[in-house]
Protein backbone atom coordinates (compact mmCIF):
# COMPACT_ATOMS: atom_id res chain seq x y z
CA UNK A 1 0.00 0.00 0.00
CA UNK A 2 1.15 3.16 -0.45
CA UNK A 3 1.82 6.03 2.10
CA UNK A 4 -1.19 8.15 0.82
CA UNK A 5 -3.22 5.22 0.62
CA UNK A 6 -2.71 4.46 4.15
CA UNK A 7 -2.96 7.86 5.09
CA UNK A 8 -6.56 8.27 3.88
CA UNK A 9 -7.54 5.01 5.33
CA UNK A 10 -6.67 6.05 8.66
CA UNK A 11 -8.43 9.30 8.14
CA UNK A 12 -11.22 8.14 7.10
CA UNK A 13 -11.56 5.16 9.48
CA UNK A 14 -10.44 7.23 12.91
CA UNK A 15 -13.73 9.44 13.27
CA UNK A 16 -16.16 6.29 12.14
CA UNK A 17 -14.34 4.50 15.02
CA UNK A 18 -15.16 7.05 17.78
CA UNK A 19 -18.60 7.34 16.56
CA UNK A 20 -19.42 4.25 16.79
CA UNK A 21 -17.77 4.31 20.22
CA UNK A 22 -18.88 7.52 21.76
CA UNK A 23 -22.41 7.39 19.75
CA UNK A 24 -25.24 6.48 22.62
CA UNK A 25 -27.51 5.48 19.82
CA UNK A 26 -25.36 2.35 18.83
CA UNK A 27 -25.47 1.13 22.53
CA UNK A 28 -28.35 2.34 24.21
CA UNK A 29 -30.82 0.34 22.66
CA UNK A 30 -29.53 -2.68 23.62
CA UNK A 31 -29.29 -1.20 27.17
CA UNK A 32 -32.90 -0.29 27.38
CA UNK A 33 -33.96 -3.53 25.98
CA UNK A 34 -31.95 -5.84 28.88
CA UNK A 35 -33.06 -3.69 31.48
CA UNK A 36 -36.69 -4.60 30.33
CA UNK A 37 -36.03 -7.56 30.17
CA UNK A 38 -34.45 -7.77 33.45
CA UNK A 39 -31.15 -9.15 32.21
CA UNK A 40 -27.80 -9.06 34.53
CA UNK A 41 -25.34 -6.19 32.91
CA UNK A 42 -22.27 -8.88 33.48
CA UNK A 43 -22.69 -12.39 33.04
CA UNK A 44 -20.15 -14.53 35.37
């Protein structure tokens, strides 16, 4: 690969990566729907 194809890769892939990380809405749901459900946060 070359160094400008790397470097657009990693530009382009850093802010998805915190999005998807900081982004409540890809987490949340599955939050609200195991506390509804009554399910333990950790399993042992």
């Amino acid at each position: 690969m070359s160094q400008e194809m790397i470097v657009l890769v990693s530009k382009a892939d850093f802010p998805d990566f915190f999005h998807t990380l900081l982004g409540p809405d890809h987490y949340l749901p599955f939050i609200v729907m195991g506390k509804a459900r009554k399910l333990p946060l950790f399993h042992r």
